[in-house]
Protein backbone atom coordinates (compact mmCIF):
# COMPACT_ATOMS: atom_id res chain seq x y z
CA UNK A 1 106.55 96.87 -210.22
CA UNK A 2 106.72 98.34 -213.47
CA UNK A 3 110.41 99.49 -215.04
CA UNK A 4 108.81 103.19 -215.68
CA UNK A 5 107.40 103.45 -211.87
CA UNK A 6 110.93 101.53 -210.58
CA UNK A 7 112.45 104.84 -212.40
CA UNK A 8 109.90 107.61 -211.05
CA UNK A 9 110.39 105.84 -207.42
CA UNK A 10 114.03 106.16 -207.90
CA UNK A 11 113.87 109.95 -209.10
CA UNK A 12 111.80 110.93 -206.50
CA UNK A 13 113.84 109.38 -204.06
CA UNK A 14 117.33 111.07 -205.01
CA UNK A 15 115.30 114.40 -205.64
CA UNK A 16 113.71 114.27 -201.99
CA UNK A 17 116.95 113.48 -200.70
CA UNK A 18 118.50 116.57 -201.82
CA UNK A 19 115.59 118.90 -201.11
CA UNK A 20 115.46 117.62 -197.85
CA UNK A 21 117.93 119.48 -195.78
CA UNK A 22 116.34 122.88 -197.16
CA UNK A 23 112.99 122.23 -197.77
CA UNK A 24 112.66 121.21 -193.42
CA UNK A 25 114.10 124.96 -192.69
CA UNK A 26 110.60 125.98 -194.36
CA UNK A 27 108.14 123.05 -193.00
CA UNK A 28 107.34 119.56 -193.94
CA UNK A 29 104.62 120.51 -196.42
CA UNK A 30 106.90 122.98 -198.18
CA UNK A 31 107.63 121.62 -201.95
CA UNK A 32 110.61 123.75 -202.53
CA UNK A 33 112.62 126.38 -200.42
CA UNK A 34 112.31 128.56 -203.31
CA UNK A 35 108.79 129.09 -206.04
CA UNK A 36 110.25 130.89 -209.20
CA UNK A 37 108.26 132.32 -211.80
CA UNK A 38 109.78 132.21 -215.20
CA UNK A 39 109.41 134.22 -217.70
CA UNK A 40 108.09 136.13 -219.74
CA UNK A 41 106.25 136.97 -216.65
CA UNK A 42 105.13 140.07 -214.71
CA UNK A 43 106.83 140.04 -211.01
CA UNK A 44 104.21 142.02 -208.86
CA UNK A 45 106.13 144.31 -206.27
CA UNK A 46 103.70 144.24 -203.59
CA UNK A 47 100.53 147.35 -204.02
CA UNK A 48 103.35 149.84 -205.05
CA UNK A 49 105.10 148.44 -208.63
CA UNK A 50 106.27 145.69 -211.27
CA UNK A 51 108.80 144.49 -213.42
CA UNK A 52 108.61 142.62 -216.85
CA UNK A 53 110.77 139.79 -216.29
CA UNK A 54 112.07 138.47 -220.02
CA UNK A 55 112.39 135.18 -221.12
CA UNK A 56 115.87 133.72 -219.94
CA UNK A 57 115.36 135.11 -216.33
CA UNK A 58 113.39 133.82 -213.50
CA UNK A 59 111.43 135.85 -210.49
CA UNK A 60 110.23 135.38 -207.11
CA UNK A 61 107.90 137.57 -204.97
CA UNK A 62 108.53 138.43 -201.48
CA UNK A 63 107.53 135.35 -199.57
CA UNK A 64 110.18 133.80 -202.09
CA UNK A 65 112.98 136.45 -201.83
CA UNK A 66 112.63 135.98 -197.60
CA UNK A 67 113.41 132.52 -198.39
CA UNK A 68 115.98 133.19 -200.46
CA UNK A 69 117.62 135.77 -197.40
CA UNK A 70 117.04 132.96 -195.30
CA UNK A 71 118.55 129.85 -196.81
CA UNK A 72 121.64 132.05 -197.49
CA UNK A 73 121.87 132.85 -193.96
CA UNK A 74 121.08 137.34 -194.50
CA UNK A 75 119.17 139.08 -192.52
CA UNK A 76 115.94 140.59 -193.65
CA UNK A 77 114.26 143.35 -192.73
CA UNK A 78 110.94 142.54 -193.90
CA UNK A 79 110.77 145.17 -196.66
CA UNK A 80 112.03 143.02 -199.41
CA UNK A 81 109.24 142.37 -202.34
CA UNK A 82 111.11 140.23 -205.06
CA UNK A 83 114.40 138.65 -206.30
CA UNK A 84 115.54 138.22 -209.93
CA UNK A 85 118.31 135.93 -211.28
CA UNK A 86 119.10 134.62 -215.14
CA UNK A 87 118.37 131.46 -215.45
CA UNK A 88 121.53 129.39 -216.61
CA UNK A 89 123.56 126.46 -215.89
CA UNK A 90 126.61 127.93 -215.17
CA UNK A 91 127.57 129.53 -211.78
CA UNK A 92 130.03 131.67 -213.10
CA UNK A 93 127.01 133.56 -214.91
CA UNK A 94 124.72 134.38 -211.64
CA UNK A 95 123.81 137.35 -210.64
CA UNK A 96 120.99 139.00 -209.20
CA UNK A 97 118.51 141.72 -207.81
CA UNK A 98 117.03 142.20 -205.23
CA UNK A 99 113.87 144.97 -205.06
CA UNK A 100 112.90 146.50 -201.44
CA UNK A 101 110.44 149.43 -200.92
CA UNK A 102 111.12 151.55 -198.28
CA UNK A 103 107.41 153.51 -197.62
CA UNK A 104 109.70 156.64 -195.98
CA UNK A 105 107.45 158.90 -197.98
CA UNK A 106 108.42 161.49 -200.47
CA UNK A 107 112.11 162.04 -201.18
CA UNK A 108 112.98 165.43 -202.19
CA UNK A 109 115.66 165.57 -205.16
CA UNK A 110 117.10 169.48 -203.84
CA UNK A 111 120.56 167.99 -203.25
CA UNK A 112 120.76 166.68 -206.48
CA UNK A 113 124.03 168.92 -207.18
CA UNK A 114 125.34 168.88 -203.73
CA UNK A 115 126.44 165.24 -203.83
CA UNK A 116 129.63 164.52 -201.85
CA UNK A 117 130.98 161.29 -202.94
CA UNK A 118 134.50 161.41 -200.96
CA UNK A 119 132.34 162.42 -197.74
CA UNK A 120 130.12 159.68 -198.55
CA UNK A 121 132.63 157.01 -198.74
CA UNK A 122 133.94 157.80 -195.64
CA UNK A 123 130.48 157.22 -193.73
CA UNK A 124 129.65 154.13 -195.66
CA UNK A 125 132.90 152.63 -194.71
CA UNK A 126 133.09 153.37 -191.12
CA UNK A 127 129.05 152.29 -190.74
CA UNK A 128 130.34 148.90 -192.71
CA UNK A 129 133.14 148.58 -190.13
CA UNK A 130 130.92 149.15 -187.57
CA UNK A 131 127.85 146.74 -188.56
CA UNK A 132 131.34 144.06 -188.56
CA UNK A 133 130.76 143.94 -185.13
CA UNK A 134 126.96 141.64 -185.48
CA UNK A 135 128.43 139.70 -188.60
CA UNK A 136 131.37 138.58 -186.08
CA UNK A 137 128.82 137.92 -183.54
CA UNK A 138 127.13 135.60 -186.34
CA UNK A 139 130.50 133.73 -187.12
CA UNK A 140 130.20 135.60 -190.32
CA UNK A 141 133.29 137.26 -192.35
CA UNK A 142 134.18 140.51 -191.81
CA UNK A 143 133.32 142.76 -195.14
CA UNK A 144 135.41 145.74 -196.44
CA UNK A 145 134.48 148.62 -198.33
CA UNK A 146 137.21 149.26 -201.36
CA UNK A 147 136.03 152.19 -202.94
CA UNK A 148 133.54 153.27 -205.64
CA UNK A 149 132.83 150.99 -208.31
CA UNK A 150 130.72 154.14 -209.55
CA UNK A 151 130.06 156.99 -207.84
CA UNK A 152 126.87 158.63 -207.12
CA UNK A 153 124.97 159.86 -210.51
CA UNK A 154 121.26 161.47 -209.64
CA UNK A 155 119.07 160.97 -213.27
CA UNK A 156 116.58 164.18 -213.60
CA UNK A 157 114.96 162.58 -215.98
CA UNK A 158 114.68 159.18 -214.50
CA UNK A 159 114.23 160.21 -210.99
CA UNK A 160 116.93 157.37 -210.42
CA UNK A 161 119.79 157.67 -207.84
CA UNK A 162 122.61 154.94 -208.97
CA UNK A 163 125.86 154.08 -207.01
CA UNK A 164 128.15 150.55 -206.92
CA UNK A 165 130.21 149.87 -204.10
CA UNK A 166 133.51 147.16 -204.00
CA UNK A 167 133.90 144.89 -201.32
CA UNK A 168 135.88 142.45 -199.86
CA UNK A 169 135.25 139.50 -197.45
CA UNK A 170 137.75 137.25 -196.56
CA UNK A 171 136.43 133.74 -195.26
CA UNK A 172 138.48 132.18 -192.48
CA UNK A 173 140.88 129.93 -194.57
CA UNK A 174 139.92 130.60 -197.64
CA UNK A 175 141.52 133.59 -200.59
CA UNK A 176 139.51 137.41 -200.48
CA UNK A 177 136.36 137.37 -202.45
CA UNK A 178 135.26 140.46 -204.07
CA UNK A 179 131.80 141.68 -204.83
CA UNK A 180 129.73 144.70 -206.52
CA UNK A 181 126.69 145.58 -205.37
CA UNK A 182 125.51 147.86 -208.01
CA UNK A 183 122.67 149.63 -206.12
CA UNK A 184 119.82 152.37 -207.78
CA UNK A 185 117.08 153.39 -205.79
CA UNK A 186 113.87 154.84 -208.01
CA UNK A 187 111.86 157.43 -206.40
CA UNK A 188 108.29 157.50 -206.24
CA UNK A 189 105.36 158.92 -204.19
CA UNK A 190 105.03 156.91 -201.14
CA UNK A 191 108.75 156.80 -201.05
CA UNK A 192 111.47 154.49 -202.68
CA UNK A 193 112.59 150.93 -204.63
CA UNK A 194 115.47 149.87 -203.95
CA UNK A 195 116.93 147.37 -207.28
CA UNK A 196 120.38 146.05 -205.88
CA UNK A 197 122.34 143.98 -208.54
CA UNK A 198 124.81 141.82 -206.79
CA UNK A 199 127.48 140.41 -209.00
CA UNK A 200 131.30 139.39 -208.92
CA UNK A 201 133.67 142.27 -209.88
CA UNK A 202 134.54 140.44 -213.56
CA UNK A 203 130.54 140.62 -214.87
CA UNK A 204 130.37 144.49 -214.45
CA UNK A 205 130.80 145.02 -217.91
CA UNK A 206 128.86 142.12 -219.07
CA UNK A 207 125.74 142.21 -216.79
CA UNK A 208 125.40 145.92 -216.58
CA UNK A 209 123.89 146.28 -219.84
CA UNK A 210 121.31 143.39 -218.63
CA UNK A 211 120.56 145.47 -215.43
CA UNK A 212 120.02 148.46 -217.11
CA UNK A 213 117.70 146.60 -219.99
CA UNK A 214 115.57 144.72 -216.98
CA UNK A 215 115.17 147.80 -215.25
CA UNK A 216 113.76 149.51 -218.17
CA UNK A 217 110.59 147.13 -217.58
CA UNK A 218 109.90 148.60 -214.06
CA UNK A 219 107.20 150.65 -213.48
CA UNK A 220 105.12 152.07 -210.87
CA UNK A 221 101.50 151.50 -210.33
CA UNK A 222 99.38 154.17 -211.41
CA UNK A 223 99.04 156.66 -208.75
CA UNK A 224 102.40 155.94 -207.26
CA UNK A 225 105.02 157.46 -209.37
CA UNK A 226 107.32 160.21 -208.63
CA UNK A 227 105.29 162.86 -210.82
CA UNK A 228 101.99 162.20 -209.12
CA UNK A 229 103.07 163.50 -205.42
CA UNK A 230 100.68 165.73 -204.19
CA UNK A 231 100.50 168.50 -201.12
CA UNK A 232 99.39 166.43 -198.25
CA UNK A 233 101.19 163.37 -199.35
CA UNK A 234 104.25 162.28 -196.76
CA UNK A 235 107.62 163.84 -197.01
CA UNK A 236 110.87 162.24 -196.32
CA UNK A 237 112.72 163.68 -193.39
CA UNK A 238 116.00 163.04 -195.54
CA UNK A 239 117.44 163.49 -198.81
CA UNK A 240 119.35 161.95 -202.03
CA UNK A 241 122.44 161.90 -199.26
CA UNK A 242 121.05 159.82 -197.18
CA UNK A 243 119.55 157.37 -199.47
CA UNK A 244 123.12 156.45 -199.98
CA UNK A 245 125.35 156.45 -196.55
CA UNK A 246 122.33 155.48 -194.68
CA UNK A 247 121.16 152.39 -196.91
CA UNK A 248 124.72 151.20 -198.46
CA UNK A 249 126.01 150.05 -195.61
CA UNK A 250 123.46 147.27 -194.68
CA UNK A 251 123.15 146.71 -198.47
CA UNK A 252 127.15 145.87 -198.90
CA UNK A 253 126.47 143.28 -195.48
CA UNK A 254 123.55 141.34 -197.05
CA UNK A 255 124.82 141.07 -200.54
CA UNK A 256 128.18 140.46 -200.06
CA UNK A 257 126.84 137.05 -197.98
CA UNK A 258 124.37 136.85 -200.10
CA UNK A 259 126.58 136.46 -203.26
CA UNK A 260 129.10 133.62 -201.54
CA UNK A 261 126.54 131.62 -200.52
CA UNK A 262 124.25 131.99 -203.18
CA UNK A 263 126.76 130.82 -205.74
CA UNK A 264 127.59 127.87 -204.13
CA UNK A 265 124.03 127.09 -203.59
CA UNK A 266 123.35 127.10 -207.28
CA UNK A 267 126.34 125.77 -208.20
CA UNK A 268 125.48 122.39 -205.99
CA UNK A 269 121.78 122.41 -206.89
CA UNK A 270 122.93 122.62 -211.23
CA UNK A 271 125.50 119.71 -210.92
CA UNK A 272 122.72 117.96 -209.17
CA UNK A 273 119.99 118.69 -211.71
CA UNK A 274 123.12 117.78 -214.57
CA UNK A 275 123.46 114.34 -212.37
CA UNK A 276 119.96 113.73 -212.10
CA UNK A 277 119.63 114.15 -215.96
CA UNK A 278 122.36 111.64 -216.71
CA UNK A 279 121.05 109.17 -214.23
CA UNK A 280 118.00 108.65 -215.42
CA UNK A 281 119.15 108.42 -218.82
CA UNK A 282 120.72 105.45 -217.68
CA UNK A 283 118.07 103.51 -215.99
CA UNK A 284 115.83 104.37 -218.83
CA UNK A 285 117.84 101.82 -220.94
CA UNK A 286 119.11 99.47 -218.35
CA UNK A 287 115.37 99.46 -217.28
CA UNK A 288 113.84 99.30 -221.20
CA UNK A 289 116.39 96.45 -221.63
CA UNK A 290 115.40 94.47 -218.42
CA UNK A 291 111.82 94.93 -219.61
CA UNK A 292 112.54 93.56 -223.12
CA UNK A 293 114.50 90.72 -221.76
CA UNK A 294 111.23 89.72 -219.08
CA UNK A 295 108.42 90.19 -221.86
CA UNK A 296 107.29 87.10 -223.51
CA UNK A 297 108.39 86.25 -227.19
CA UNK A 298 105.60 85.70 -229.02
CA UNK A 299 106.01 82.81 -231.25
């Protein structure tokens, strides 16, 4: 056997090896658990939206985002359309979104002024206490609401209702881990995307600007933004209120997991790819030298 298809047998191996665990959770002709799109791309959010995704971040569409739930072991409710993450090789820089469309219809914007954030807080934390009792049933953590990371702000302009919540799970034997899950759900006609950034309480100030800047690039198919309801279309039987007590709580239970596991999925998965580089820098030469020493000297 050739010394370039010894190395490309070798590669393969080590690569299948590690893929294997995950890749059987999807089926045996599954390539990867996860298909990312990289960009500068357009992520397509189902019929109803999209997002520029910039160079430097990657994107996957809803069959990749359920994935994604799975293989960190969150529930899903089916609703979820896409999942966006930076792409870097260090684990202490992920973060991500996830985008959901809830098709509850139109959401009117009347209690715009009449936001109660201390009332609020109290349902969100006793529905988070409450949805404790299924995690324990999974042999999952326990997670605790701390307080507001930001309270409820309601855009005019934007049509954009934005909230972050602190959290705090505590893993049997290991310290507390806190999380942010920066939520802000856009309204539109059929009714409303959900863009949940899920991050470690020490990149708030760092990735919010990078939120803020991605979100900028989402838009609304023609026909389905806020502005273009019309009588006849479906109304929401709930308001601005509810978007937040009613949604937080499940949100805070998926993407607190979601952000534990994640990161240590990643952070496995780069110190692979790092070991797989090195590696194969080294049987490139031991194999280039073997090679030199086995072909004949022409003399």
């Amino acid at each position: 056997m050739r010394p370039r298809h010894i190395l490309a047998s070798i590669m393969l191996f080590l690569a299948g090896a590690f893929l294997v665990r995950p890749a059987l959770s999807y089926g045996q002709n599954q390539r990867s658990p996860i298909e990312w799109q990289d960009g500068p791309t357009l992520g397509k959010l189902g019929d109803v939206a999209q997002v520029a995704v910039p160079q430097g971040y990657r994107f996957t569409g809803k069959a990749g985002t359920l994935r994604l739930l799975e293989l960190t072991q969150n529930p899903s409710d089916g609703n979820e359309l896409g999942a966006l993450i930076p792409d870097t090789k260090s684990d202490d820089e992920i973060w991500f979104v996830i985008f959901e469309f809830d098709d509850s219809g139109y959401v009117r914007d009347n209690e715009k002024d009449k936001l109660d954030s201390n009332a609020m807080l109290d349902s969100i934390r006793k529905a988070t206490e409450d949805s404790n009792k299924a995690r324990e049933e999974k042999g999952w953590p326990d997670f605790h609401v701390l307080g507001w990371s930001r309270e409820p702000y309601y855009d005019v302009q934007t049509h954009n209702l934005t909230w972050a919540i602190l959290g705090q799970s505590q893993p049997p034997g290991k310290p507390e881990e806190k999380s942010v899950n920066y939520s802000v759900r856009i309204l539109g006609r059929r009714g409303v995307m959900k863009a949940d950034l899920v991050l470690s309480p020490g990149q708030v100030e760092s990735v919010l600007p990078d939120f803020q800047h991605i979100l900028t690039g989402f838009t609304f198919l023609p026909g389905q933004t806020y502005a273009e309801w019309r009588n006849g279309d479906k109304v929401a039987e709930y308001g601005l209120t509810a978007l937040v007590v009613g949604g937080a709580a499940a949100a805070a239970v998926k993407s607190g997991l979601l952000l534990k596991f994640w990161k240590l999925i990643v952070a496995a998965f780069l110190a692979f790819v790092a070991f797989l580089k090195r590696l194969y820098a080294y049987l490139k030469r031991l194999l280039s030298g073997k090679a030199a020493e086995e072909t004949p000297q022409q003399g």
